[in-house]
PDB file of N, CA and C in Angstrom:
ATOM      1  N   UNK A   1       0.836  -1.179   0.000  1.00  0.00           N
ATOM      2  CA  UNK A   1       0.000   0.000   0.000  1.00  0.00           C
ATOM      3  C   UNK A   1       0.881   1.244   0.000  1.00  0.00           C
ATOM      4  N   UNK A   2       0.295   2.059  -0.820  1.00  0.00           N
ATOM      5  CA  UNK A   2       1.356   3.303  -1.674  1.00  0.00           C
ATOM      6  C   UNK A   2       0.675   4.478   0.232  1.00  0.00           C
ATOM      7  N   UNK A   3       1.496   5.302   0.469  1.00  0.00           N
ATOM      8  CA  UNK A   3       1.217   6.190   1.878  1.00  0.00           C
ATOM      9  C   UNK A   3       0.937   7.576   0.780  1.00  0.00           C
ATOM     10  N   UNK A   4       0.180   8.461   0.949  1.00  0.00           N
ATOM     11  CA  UNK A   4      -0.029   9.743   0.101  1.00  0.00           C
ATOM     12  C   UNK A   4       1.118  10.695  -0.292  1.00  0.00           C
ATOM     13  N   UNK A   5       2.314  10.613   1.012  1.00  0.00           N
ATOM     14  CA  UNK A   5       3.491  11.312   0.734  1.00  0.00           C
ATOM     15  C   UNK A   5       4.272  10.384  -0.520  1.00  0.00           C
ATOM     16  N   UNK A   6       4.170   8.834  -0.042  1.00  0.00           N
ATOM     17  CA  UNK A   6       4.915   8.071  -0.900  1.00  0.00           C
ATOM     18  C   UNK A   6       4.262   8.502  -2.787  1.00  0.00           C
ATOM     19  N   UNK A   7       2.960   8.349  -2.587  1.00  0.00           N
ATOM     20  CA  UNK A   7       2.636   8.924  -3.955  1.00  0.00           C
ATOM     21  C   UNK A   7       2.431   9.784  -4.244  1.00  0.00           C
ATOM     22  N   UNK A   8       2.129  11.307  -3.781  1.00  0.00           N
ATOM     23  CA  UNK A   8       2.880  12.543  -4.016  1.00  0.00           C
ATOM     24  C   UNK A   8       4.221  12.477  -4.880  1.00  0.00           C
ATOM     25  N   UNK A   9       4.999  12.072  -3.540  1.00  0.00           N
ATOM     26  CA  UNK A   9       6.495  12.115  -4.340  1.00  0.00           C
ATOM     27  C   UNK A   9       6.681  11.105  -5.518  1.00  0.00           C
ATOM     28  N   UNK A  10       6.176  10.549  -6.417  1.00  0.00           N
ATOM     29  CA  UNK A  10       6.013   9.211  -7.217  1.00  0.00           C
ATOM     30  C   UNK A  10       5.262  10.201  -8.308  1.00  0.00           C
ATOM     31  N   UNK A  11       4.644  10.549  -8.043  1.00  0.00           N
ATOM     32  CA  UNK A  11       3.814  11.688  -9.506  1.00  0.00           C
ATOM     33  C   UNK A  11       4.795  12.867  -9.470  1.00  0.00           C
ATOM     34  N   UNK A  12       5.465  13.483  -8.466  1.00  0.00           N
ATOM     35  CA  UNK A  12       5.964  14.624  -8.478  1.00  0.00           C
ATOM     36  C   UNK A  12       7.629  14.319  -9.299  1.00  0.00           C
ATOM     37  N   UNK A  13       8.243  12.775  -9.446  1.00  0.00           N
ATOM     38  CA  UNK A  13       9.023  12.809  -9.648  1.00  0.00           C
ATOM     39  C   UNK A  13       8.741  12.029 -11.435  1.00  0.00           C
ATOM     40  N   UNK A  14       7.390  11.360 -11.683  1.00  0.00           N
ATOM     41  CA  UNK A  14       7.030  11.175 -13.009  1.00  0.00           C
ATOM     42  C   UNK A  14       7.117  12.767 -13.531  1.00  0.00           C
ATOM     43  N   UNK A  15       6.994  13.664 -13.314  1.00  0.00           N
ATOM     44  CA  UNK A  15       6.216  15.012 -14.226  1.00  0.00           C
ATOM     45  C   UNK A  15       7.882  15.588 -14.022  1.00  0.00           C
ATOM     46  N   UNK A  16       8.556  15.735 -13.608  1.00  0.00           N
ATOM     47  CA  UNK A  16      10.284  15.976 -13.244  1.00  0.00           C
ATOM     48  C   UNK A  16      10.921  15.619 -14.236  1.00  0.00           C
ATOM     49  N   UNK A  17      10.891  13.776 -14.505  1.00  0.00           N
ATOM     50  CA  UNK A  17      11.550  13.192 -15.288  1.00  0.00           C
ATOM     51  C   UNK A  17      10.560  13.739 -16.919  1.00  0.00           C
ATOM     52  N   UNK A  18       9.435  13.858 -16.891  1.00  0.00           N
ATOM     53  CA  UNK A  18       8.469  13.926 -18.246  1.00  0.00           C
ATOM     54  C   UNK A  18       9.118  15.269 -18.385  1.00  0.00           C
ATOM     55  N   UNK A  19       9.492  16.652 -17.760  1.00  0.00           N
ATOM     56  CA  UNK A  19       9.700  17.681 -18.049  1.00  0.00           C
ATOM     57  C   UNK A  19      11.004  17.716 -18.663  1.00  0.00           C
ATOM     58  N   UNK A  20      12.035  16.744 -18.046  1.00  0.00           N
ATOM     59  CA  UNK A  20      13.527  16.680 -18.104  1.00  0.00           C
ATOM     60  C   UNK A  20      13.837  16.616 -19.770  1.00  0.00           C
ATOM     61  N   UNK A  21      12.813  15.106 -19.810  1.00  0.00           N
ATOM     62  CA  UNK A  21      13.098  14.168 -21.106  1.00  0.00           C
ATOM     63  C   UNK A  21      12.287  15.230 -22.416  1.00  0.00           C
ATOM     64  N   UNK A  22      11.356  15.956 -22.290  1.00  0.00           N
ATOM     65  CA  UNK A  22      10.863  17.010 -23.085  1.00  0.00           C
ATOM     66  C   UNK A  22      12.047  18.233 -23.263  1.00  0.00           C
ATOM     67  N   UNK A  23      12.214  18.669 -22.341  1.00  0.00           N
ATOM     68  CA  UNK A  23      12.802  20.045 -22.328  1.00  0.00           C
ATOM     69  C   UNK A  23      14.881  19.504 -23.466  1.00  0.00           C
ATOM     70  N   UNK A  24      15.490  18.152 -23.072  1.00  0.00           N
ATOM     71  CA  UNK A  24      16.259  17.541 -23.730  1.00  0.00           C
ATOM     72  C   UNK A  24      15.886  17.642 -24.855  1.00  0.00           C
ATOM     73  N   UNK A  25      14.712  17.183 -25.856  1.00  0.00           N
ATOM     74  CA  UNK A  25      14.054  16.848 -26.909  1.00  0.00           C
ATOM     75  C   UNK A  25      13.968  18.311 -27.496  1.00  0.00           C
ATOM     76  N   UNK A  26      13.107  19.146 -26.430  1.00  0.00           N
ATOM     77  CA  UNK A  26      13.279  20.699 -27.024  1.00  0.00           C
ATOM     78  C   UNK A  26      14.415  20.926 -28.023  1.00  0.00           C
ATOM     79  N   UNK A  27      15.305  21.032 -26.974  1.00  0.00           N
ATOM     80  CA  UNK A  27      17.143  21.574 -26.861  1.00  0.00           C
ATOM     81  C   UNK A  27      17.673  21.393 -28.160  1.00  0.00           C
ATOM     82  N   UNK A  28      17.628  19.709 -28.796  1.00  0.00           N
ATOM     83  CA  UNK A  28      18.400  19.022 -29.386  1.00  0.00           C
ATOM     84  C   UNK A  28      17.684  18.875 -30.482  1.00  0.00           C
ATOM     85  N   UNK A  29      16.326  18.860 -30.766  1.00  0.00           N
ATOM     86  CA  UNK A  29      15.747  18.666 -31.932  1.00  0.00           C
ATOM     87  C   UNK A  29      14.400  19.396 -31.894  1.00  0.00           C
ATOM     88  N   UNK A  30      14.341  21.183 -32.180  1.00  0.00           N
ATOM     89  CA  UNK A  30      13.304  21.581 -31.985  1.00  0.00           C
ATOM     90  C   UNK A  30      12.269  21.515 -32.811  1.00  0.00           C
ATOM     91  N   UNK A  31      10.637  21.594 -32.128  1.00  0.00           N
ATOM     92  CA  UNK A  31       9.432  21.001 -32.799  1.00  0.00           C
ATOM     93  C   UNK A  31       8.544  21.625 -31.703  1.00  0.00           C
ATOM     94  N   UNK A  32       8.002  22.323 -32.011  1.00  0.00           N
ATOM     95  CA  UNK A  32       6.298  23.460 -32.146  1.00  0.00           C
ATOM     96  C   UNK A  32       5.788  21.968 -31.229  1.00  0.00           C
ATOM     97  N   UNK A  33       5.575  21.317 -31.844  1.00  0.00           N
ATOM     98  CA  UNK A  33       4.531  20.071 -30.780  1.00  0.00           C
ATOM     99  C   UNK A  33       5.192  19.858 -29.453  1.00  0.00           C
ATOM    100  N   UNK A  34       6.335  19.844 -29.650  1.00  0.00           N
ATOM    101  CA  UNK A  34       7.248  19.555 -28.480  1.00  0.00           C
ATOM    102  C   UNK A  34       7.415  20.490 -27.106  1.00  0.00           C
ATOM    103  N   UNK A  35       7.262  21.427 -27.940  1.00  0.00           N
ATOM    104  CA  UNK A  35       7.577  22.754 -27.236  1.00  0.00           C
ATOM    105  C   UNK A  35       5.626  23.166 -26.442  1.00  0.00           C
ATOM    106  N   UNK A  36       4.576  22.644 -27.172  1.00  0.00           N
ATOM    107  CA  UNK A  36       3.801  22.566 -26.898  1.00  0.00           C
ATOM    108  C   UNK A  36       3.509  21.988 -25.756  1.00  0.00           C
ATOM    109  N   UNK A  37       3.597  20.421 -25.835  1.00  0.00           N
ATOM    110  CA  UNK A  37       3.398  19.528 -25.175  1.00  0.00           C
ATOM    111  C   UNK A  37       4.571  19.851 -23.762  1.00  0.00           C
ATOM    112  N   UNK A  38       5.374  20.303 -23.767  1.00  0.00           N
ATOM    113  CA  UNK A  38       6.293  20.832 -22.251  1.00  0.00           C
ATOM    114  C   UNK A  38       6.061  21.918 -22.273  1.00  0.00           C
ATOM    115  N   UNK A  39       4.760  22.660 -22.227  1.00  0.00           N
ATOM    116  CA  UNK A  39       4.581  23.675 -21.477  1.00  0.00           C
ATOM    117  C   UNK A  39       3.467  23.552 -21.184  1.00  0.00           C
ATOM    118  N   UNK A  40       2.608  22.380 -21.526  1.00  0.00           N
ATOM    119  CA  UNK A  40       1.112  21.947 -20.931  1.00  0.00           C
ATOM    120  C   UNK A  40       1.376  21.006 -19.874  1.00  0.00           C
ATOM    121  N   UNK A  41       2.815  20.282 -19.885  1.00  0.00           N
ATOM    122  CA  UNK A  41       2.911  19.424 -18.641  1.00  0.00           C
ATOM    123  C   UNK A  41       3.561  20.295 -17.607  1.00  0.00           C
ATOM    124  N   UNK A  42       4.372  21.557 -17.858  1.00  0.00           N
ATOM    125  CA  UNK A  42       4.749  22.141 -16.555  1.00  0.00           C
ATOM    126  C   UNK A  42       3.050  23.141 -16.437  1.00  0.00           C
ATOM    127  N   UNK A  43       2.452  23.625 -16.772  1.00  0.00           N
ATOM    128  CA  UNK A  43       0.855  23.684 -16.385  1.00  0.00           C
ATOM    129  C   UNK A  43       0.332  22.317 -15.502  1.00  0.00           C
ATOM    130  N   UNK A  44       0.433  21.626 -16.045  1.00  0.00           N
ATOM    131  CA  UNK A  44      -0.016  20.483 -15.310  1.00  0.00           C
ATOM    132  C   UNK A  44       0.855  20.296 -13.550  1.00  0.00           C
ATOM    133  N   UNK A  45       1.689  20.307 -13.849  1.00  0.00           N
ATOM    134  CA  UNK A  45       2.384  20.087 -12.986  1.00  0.00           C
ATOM    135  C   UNK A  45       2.446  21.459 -11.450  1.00  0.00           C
ATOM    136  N   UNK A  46       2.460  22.523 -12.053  1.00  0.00           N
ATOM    137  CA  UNK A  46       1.925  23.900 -11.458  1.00  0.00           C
ATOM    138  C   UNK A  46       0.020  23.684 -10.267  1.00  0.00           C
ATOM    139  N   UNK A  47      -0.341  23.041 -11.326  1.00  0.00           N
ATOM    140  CA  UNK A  47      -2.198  23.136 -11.009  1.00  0.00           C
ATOM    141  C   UNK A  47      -1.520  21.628  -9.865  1.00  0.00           C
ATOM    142  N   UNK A  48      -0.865  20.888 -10.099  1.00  0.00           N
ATOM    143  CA  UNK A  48      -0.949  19.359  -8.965  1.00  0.00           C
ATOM    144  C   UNK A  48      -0.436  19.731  -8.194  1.00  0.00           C
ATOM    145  N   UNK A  49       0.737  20.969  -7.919  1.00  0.00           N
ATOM    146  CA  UNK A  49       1.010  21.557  -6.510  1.00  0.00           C
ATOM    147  C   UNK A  49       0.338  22.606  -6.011  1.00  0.00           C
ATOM    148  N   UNK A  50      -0.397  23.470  -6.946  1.00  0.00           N
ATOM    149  CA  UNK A  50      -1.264  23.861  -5.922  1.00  0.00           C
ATOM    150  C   UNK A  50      -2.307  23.481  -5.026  1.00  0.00           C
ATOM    151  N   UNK A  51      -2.863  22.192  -6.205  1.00  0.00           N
ATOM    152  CA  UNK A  51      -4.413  21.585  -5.413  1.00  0.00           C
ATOM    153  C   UNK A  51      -3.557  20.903  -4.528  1.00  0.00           C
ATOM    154  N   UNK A  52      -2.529  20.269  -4.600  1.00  0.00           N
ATOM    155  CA  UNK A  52      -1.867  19.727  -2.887  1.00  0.00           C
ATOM    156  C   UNK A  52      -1.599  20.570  -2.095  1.00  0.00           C
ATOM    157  N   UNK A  53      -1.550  22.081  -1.888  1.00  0.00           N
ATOM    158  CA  UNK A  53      -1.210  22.497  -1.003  1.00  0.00           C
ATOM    159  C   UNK A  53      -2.253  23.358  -0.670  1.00  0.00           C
ATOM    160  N   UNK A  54      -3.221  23.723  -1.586  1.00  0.00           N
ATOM    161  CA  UNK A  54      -4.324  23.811  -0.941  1.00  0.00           C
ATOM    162  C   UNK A  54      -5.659  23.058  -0.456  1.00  0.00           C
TER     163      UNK A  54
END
């Protein structure tokens, strides 16, 4: 059984690594979709720490 901190930190470190491996992809081979798609997951990622901390 996953504890809420344990899966907090488990989504907080999926959207970390999803931002990492996008923002690389950006860098090295740029693409409009790409650049799209990593700035709707750091949105995403923005809105999952606020509703956790509020």
């Amino acid at each position: 059984m996953i504890t809420k901190d344990k899966e907090s930190s488990i989504i907080g470190l999926f959207f970390v690594g999803l931002i990492l491996i996008l923002t690389i992809n950006v860098i090295i081979n740029f693409a409009i979709i790409d650049l799209a798609y990593l700035l709707f997951i750091i949105g995403c990622f923005i809105r999952y720490i606020y509703i956790k901390t509020h």
